[in-house]
PDB file of N, CA and C in Angstrom:
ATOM      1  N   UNK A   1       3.395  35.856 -62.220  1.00  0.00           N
ATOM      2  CA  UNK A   1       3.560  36.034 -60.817  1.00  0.00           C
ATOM      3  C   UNK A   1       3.805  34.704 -60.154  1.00  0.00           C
ATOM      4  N   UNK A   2       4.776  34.746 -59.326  1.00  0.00           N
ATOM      5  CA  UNK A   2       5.118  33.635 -58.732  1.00  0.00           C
ATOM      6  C   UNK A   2       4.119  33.333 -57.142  1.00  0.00           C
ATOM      7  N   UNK A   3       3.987  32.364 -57.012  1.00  0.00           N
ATOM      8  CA  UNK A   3       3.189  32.423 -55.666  1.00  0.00           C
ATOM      9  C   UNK A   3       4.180  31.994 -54.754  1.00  0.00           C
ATOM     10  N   UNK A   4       3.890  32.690 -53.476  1.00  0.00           N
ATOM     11  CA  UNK A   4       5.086  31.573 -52.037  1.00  0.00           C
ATOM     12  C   UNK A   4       4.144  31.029 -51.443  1.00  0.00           C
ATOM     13  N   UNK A   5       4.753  30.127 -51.232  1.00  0.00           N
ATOM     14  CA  UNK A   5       4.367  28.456 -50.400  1.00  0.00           C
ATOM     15  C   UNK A   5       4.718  28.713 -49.345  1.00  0.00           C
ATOM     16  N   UNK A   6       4.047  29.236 -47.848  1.00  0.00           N
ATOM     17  CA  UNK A   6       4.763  28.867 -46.452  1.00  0.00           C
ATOM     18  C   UNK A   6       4.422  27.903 -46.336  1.00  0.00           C
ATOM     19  N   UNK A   7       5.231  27.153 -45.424  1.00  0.00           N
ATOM     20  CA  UNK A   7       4.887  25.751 -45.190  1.00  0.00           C
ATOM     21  C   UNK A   7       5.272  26.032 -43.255  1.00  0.00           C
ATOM     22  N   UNK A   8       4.226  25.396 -42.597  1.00  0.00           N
ATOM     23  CA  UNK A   8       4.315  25.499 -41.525  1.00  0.00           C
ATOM     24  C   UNK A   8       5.586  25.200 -40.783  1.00  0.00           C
ATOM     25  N   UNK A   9       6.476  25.232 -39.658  1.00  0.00           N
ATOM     26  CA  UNK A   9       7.223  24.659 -38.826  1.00  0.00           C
ATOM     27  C   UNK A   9       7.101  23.289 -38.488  1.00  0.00           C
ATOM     28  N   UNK A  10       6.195  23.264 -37.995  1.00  0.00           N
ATOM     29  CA  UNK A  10       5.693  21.685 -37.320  1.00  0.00           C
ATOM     30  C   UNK A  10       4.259  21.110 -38.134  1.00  0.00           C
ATOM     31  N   UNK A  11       4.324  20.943 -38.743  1.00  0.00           N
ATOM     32  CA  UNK A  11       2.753  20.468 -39.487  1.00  0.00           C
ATOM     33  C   UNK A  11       1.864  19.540 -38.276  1.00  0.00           C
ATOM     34  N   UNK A  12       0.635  19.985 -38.806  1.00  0.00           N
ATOM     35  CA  UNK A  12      -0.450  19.199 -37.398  1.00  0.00           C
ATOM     36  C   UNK A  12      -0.389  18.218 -37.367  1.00  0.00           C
ATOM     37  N   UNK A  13      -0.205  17.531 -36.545  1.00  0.00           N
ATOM     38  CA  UNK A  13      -0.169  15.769 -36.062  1.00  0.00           C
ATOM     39  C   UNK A  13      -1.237  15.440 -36.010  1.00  0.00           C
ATOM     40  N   UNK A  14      -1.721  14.116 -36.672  1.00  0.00           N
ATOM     41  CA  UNK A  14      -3.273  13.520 -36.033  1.00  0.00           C
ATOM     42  C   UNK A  14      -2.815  12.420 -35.113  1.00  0.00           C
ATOM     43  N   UNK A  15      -3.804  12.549 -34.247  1.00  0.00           N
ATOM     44  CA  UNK A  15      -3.564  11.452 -33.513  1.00  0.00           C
ATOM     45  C   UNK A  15      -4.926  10.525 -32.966  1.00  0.00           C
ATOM     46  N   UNK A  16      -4.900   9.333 -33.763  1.00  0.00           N
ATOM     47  CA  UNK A  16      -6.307   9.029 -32.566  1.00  0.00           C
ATOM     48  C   UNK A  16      -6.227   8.413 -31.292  1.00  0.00           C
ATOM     49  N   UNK A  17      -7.472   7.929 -30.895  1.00  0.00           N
ATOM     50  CA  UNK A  17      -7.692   8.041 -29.721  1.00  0.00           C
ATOM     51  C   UNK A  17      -6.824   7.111 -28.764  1.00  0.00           C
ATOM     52  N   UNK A  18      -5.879   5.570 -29.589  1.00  0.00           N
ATOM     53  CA  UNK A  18      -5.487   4.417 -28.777  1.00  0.00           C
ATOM     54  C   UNK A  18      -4.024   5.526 -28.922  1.00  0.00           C
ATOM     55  N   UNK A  19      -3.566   6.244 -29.307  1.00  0.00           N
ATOM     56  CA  UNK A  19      -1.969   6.696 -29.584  1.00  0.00           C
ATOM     57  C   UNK A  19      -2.254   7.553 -28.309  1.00  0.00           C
ATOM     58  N   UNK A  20      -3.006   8.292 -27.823  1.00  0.00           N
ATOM     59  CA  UNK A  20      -3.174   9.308 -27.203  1.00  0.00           C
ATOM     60  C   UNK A  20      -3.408   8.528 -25.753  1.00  0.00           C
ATOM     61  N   UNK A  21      -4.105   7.237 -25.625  1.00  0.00           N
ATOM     62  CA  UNK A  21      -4.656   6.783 -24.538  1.00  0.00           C
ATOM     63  C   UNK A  21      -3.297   6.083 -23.804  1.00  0.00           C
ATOM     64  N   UNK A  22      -2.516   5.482 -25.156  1.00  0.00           N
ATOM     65  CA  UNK A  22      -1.167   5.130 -24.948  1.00  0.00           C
ATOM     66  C   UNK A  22      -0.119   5.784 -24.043  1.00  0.00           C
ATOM     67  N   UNK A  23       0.232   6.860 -24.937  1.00  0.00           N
ATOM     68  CA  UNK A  23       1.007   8.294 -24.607  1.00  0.00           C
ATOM     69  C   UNK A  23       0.732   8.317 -22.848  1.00  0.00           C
ATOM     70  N   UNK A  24      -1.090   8.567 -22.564  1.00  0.00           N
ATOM     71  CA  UNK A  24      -0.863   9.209 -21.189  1.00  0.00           C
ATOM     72  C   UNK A  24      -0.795   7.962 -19.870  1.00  0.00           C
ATOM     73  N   UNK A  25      -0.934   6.864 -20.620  1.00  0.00           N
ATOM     74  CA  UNK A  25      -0.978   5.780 -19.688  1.00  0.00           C
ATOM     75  C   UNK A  25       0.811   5.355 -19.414  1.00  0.00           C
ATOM     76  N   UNK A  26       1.732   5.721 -20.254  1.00  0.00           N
ATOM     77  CA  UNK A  26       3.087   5.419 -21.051  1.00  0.00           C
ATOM     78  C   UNK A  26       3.324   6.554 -19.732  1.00  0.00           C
ATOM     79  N   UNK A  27       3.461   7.225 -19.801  1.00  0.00           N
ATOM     80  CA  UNK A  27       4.065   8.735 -19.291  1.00  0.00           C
ATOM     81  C   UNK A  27       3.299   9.014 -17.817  1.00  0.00           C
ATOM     82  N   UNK A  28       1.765   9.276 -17.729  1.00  0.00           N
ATOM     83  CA  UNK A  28       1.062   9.367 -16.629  1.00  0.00           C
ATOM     84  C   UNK A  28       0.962  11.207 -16.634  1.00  0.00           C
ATOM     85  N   UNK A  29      -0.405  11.634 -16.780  1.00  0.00           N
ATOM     86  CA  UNK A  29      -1.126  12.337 -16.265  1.00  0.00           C
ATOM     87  C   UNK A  29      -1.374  12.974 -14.716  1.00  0.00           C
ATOM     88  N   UNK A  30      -1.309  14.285 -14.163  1.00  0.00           N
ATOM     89  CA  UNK A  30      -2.220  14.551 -13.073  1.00  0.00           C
ATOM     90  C   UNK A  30      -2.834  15.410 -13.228  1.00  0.00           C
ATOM     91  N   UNK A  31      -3.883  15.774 -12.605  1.00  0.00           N
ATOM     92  CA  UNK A  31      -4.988  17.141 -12.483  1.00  0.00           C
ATOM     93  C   UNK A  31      -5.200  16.862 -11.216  1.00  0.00           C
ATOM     94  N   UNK A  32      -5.026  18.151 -11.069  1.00  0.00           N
ATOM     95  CA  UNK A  32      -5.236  18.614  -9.461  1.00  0.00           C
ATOM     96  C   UNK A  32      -6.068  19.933  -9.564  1.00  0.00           C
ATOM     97  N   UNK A  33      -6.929  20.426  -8.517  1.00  0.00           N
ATOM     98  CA  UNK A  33      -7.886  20.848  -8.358  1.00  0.00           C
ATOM     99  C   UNK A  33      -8.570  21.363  -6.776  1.00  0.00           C
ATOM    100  N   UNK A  34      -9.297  22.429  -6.642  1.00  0.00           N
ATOM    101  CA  UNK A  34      -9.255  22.576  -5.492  1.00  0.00           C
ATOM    102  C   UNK A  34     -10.526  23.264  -5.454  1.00  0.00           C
ATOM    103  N   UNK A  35     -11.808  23.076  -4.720  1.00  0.00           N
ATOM    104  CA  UNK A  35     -13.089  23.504  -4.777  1.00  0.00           C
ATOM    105  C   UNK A  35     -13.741  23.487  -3.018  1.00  0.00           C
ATOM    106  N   UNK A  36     -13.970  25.298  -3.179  1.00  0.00           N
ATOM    107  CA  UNK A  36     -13.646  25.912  -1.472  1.00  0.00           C
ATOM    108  C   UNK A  36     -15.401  26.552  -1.692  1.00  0.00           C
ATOM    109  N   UNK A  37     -16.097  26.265  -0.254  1.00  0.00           N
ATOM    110  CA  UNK A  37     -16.967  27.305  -0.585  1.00  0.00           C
ATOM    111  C   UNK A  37     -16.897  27.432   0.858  1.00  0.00           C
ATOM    112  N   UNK A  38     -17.332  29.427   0.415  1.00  0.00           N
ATOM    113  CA  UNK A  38     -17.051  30.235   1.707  1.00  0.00           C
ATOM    114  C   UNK A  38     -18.672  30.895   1.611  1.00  0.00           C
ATOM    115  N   UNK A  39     -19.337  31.737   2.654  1.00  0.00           N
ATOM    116  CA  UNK A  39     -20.468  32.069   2.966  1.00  0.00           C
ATOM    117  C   UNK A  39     -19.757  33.063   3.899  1.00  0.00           C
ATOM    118  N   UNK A  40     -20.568  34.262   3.659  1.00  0.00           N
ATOM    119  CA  UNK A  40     -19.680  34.839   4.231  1.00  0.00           C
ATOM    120  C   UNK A  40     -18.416  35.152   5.212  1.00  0.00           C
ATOM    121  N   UNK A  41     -17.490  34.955   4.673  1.00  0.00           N
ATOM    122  CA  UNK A  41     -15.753  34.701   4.526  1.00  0.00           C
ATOM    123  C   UNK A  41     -15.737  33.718   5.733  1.00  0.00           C
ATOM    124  N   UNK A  42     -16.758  33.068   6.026  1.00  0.00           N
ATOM    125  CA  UNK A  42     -16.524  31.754   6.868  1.00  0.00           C
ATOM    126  C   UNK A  42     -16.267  30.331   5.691  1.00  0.00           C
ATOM    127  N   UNK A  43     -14.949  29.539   5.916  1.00  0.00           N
ATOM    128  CA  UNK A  43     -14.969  28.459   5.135  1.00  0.00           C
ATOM    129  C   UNK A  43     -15.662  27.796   5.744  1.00  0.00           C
ATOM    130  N   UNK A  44     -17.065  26.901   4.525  1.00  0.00           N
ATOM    131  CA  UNK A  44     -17.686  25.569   5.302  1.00  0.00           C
ATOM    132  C   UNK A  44     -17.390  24.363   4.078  1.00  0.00           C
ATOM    133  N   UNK A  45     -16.373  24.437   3.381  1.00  0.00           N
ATOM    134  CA  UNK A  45     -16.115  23.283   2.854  1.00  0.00           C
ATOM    135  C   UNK A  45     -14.889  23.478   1.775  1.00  0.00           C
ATOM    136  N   UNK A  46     -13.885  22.090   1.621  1.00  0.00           N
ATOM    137  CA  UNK A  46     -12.303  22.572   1.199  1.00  0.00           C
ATOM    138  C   UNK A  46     -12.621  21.210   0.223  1.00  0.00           C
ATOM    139  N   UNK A  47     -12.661  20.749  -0.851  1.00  0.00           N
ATOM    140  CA  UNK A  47     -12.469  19.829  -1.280  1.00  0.00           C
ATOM    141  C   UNK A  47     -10.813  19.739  -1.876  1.00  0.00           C
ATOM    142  N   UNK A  48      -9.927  18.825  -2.014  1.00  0.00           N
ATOM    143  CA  UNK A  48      -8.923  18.950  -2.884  1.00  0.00           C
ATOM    144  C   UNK A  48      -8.871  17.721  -3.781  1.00  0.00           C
ATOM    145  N   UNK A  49      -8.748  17.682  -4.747  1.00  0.00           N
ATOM    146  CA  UNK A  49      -8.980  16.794  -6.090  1.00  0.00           C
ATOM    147  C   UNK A  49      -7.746  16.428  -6.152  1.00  0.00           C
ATOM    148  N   UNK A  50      -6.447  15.445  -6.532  1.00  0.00           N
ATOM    149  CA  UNK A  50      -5.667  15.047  -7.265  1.00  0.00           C
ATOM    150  C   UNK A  50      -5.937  13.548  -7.720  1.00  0.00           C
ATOM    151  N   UNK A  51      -6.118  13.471  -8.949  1.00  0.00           N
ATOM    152  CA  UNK A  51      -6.193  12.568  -9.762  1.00  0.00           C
ATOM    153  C   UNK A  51      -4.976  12.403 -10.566  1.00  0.00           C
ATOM    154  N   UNK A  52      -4.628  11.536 -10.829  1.00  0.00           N
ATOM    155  CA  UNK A  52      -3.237  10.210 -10.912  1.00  0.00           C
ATOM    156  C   UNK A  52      -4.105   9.334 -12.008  1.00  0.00           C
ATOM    157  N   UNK A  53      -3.687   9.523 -13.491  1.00  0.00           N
ATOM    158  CA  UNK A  53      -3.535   8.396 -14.584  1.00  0.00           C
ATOM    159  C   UNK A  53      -2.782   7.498 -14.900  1.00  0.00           C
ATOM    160  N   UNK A  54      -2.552   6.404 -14.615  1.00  0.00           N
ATOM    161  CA  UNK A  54      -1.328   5.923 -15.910  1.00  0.00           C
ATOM    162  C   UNK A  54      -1.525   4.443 -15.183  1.00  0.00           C
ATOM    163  N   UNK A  55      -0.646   3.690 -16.473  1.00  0.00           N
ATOM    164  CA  UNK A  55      -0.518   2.323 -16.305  1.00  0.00           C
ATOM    165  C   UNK A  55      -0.563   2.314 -14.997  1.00  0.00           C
ATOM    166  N   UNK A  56      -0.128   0.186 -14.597  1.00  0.00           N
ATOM    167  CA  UNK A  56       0.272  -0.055 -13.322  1.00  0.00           C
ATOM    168  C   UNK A  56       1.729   0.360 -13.465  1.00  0.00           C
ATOM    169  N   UNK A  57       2.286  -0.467 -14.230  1.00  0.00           N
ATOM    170  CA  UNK A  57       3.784   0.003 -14.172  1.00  0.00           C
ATOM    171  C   UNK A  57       4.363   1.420 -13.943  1.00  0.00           C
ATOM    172  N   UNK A  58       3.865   2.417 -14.563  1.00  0.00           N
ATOM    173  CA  UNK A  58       3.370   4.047 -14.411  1.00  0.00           C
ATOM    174  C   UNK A  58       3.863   4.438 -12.896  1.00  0.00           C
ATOM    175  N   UNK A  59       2.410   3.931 -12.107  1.00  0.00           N
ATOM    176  CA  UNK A  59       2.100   3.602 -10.923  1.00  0.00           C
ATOM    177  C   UNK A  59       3.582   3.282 -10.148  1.00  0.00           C
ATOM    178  N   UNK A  60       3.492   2.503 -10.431  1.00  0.00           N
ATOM    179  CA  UNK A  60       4.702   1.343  -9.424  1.00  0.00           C
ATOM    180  C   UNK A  60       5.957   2.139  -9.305  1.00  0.00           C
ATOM    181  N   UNK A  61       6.192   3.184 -10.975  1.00  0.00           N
ATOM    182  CA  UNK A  61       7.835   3.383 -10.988  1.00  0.00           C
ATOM    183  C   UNK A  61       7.076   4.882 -10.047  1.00  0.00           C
ATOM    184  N   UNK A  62       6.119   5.700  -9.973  1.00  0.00           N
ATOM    185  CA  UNK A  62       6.138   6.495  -8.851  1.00  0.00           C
ATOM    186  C   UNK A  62       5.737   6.350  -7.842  1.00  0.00           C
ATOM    187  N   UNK A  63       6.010   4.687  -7.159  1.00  0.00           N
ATOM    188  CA  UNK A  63       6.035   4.546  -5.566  1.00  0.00           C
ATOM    189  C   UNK A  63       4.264   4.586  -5.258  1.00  0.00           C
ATOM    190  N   UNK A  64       3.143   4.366  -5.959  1.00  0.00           N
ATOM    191  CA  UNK A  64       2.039   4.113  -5.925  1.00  0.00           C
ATOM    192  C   UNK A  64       1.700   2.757  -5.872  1.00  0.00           C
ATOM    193  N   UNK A  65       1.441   2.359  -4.680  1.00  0.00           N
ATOM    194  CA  UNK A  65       0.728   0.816  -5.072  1.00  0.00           C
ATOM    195  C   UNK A  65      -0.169   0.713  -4.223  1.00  0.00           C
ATOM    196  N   UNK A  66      -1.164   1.694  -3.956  1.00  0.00           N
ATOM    197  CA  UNK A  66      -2.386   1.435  -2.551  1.00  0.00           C
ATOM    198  C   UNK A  66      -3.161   0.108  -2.821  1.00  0.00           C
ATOM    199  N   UNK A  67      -3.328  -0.086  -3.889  1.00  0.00           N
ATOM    200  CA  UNK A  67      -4.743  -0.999  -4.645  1.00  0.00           C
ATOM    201  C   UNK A  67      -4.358  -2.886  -4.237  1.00  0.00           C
ATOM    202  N   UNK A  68      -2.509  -2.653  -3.902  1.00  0.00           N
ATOM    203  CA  UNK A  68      -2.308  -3.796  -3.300  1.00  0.00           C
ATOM    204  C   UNK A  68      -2.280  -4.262  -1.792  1.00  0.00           C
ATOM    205  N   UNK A  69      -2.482  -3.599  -1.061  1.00  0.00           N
ATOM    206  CA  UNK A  69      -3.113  -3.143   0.460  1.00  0.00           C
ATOM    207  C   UNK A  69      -4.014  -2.905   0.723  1.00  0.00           C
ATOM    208  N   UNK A  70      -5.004  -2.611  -0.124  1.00  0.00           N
ATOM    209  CA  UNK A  70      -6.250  -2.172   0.197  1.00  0.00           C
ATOM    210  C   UNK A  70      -7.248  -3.360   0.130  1.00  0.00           C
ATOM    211  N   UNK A  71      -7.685  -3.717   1.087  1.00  0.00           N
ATOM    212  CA  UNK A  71      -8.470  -5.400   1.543  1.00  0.00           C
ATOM    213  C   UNK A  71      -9.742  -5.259   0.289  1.00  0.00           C
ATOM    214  N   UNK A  72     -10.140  -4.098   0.084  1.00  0.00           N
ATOM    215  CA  UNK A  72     -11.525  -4.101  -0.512  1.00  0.00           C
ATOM    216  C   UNK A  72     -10.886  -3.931  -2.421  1.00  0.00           C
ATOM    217  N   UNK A  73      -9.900  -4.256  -2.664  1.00  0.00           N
ATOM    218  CA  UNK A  73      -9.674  -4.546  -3.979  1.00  0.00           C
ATOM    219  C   UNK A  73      -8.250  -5.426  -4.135  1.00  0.00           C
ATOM    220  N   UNK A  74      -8.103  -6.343  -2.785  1.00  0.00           N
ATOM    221  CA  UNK A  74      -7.049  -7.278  -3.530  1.00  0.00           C
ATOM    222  C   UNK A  74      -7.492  -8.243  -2.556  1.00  0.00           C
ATOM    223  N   UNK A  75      -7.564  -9.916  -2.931  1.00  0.00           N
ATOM    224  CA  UNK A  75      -7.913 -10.626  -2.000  1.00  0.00           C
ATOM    225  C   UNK A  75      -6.610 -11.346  -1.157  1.00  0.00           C
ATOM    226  N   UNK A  76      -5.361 -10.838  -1.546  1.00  0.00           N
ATOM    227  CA  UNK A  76      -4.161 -11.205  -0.932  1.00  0.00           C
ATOM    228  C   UNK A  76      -4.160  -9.763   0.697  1.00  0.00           C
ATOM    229  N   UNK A  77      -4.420  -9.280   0.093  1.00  0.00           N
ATOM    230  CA  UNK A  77      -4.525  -7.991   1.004  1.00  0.00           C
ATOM    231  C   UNK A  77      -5.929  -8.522   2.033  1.00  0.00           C
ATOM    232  N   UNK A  78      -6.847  -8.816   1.841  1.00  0.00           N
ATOM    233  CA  UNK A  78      -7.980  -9.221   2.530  1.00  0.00           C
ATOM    234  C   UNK A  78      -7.638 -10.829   3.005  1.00  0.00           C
ATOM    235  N   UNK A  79      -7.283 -11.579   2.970  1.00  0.00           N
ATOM    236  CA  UNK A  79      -6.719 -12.450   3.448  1.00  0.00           C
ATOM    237  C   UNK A  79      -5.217 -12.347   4.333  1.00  0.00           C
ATOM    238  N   UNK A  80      -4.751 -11.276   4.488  1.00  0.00           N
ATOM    239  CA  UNK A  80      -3.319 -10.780   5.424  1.00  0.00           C
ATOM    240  C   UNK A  80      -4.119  -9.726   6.572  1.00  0.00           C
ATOM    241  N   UNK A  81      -5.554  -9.441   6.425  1.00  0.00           N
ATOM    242  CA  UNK A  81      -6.070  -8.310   7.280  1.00  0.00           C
ATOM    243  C   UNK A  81      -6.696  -8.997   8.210  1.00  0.00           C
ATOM    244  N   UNK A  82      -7.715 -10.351   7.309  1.00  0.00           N
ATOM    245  CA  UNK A  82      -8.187 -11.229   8.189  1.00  0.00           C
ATOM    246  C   UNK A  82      -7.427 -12.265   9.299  1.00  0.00           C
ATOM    247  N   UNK A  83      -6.420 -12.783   8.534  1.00  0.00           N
ATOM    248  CA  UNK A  83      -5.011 -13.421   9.575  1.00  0.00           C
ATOM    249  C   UNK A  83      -5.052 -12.152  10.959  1.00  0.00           C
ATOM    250  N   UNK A  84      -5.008 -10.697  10.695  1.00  0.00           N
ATOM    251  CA  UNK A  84      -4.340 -10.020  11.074  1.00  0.00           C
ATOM    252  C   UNK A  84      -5.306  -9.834  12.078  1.00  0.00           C
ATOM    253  N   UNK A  85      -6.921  -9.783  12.219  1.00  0.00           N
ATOM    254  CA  UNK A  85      -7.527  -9.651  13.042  1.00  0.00           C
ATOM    255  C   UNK A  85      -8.328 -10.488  13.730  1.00  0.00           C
ATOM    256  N   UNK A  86      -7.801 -11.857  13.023  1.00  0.00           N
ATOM    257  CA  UNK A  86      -7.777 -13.220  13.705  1.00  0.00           C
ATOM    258  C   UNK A  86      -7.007 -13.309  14.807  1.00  0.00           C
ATOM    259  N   UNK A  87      -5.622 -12.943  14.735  1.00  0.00           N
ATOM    260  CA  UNK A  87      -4.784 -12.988  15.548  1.00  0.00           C
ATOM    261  C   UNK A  87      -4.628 -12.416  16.872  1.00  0.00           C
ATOM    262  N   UNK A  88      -5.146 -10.524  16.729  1.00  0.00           N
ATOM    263  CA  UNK A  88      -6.062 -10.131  17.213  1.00  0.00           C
ATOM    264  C   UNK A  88      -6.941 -10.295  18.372  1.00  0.00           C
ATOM    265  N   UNK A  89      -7.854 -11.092  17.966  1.00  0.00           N
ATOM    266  CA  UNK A  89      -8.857 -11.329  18.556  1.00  0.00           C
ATOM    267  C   UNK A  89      -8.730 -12.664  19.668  1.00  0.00           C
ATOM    268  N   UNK A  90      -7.654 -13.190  19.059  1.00  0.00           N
ATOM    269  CA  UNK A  90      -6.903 -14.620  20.028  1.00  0.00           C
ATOM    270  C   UNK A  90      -6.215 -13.465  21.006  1.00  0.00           C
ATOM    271  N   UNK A  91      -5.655 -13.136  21.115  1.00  0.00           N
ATOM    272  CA  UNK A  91      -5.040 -12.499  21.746  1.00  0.00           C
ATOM    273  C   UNK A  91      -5.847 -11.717  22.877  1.00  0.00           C
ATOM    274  N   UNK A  92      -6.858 -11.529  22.397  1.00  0.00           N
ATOM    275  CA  UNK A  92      -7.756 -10.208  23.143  1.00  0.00           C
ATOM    276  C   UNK A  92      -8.595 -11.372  24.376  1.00  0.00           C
ATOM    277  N   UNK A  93      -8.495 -12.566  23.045  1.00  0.00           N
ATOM    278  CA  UNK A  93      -9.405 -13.647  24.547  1.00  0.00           C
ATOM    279  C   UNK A  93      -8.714 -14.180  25.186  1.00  0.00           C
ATOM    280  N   UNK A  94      -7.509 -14.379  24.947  1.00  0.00           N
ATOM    281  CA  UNK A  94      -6.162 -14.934  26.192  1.00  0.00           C
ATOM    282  C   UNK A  94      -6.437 -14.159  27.109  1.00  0.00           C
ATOM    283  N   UNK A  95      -6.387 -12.710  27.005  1.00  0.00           N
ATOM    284  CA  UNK A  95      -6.284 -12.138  28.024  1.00  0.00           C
ATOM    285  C   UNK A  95      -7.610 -12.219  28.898  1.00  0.00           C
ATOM    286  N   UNK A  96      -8.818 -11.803  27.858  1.00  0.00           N
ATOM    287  CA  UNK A  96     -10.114 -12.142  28.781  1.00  0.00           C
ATOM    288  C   UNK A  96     -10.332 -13.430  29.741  1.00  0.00           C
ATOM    289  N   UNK A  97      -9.842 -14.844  29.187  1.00  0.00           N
ATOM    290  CA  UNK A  97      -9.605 -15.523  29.977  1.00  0.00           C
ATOM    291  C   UNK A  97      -8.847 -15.718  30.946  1.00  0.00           C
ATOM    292  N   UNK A  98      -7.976 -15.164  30.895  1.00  0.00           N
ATOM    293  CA  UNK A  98      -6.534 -15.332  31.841  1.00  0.00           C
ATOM    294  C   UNK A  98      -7.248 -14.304  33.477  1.00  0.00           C
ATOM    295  N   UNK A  99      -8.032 -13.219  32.920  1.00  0.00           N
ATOM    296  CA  UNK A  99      -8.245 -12.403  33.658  1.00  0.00           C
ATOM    297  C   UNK A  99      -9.698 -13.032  34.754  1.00  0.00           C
ATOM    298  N   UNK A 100     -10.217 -13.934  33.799  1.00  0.00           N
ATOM    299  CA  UNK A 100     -11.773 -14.308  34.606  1.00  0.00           C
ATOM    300  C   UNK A 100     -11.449 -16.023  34.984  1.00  0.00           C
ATOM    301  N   UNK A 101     -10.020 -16.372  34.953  1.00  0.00           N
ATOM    302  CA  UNK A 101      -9.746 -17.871  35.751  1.00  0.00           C
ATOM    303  C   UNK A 101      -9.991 -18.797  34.471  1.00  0.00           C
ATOM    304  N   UNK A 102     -10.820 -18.360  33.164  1.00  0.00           N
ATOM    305  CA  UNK A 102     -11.008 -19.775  32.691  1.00  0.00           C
ATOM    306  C   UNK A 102      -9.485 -20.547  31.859  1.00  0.00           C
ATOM    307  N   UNK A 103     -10.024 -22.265  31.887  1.00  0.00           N
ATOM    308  CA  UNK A 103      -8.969 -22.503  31.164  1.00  0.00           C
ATOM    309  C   UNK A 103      -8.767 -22.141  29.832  1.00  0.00           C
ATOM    310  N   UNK A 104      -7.568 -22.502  29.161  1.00  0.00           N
ATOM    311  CA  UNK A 104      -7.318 -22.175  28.327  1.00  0.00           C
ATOM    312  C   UNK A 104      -7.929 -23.201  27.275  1.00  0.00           C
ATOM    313  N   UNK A 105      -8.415 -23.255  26.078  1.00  0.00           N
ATOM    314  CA  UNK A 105      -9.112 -24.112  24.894  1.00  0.00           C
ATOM    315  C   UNK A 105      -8.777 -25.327  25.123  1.00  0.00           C
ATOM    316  N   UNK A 106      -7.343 -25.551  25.010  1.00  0.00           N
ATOM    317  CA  UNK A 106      -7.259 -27.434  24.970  1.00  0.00           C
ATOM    318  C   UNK A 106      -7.466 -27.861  26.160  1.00  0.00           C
ATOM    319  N   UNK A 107      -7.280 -27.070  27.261  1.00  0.00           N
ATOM    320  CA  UNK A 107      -8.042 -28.094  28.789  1.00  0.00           C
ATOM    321  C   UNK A 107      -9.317 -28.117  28.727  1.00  0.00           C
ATOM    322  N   UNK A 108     -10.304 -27.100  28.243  1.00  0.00           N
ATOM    323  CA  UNK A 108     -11.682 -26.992  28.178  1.00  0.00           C
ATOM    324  C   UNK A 108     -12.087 -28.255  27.185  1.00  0.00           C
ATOM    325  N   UNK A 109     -11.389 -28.549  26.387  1.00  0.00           N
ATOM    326  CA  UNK A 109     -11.710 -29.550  25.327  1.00  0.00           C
ATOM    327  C   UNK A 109     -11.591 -31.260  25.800  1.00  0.00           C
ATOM    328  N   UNK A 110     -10.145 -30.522  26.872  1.00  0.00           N
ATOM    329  CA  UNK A 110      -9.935 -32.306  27.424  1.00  0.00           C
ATOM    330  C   UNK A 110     -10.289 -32.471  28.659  1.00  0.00           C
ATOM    331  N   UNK A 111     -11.236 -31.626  29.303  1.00  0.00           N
ATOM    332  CA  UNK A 111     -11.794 -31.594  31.243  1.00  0.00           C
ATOM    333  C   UNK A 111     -13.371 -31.972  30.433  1.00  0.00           C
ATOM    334  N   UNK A 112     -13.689 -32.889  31.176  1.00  0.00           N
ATOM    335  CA  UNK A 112     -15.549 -33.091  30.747  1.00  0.00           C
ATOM    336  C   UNK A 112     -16.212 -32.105  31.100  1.00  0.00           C
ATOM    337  N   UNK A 113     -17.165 -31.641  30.521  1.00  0.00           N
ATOM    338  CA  UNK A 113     -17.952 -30.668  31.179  1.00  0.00           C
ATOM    339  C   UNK A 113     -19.035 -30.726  32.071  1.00  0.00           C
ATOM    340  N   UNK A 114     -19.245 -29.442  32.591  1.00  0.00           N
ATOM    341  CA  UNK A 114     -19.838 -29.750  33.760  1.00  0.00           C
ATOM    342  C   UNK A 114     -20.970 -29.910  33.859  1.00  0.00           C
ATOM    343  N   UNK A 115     -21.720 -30.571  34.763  1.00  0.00           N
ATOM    344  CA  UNK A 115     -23.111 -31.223  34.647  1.00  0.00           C
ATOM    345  C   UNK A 115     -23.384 -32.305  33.567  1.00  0.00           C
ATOM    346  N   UNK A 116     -22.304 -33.136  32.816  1.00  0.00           N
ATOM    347  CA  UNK A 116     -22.103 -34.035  32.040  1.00  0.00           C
ATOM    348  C   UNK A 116     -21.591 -35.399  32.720  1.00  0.00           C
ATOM    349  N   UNK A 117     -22.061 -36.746  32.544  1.00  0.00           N
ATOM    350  CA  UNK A 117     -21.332 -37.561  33.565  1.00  0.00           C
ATOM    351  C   UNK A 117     -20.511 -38.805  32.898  1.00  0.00           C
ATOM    352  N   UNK A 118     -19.537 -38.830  33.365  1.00  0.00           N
ATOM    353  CA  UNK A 118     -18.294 -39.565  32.360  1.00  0.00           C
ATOM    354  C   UNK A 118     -19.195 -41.056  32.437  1.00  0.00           C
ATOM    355  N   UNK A 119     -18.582 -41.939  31.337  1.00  0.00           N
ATOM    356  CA  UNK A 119     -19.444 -42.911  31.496  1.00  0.00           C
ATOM    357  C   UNK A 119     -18.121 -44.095  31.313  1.00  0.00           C
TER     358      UNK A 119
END
């Protein structure tokens, strides 16, 4: 008696864990998700989940780059926010001064002050 041999289509692939970590960082992953709770058929809470894997490059080629704007994880970004509300804040006291008569910084610096007596 002869025996037959099937032999699968695609035989099982192994893969460990750096080929696989590769793959989804290479390509990029999402899971999305959505967790609602209702009490009677009143909604009191909607969560929506989307989670985003992959390299930076990943990232970058789908128009993702929050992490470089975001002051609390780039210090180029936190140093352009601080300029930004430095600037700001000059601005906000021009006007406060302009509005209550005082001078402006470099006359205050070069008028003696008052109750002081030139010598």
């Amino acid at each position: 008696m002869d025996t037959l041999q099937v032999q699968e289509p695609y035989p099982p692939r192994t893969a460990n864990l750096a080929d696989i970590l590769e793959r989804v960082l290479d390509k990029g992953i999402v899971i999305a998700g959505d967790v609602k709770i209702d009490l009677l058929d009143i909604e009191l809470l909607t969560i929506r989940l989307r989670l985003f894997i992959s390299s930076v490059d990943t990232a970058r080629k789908a128009g993702i780059d929050w992490w470089e704007t975001d002051p609390a994880l780039s210090t180029r970004a936190r140093r352009e926010a601080l300029v930004e509300e430095n600037q700001e804040l000059r601005e906000r006291l021009a006007v406060l001064e302009a509005v209550a008569g005082s001078p402006p910084p470099a006359e205050r610096q070069a008028s003696p002050r008052k109750g002081s007596q030139a010598s």
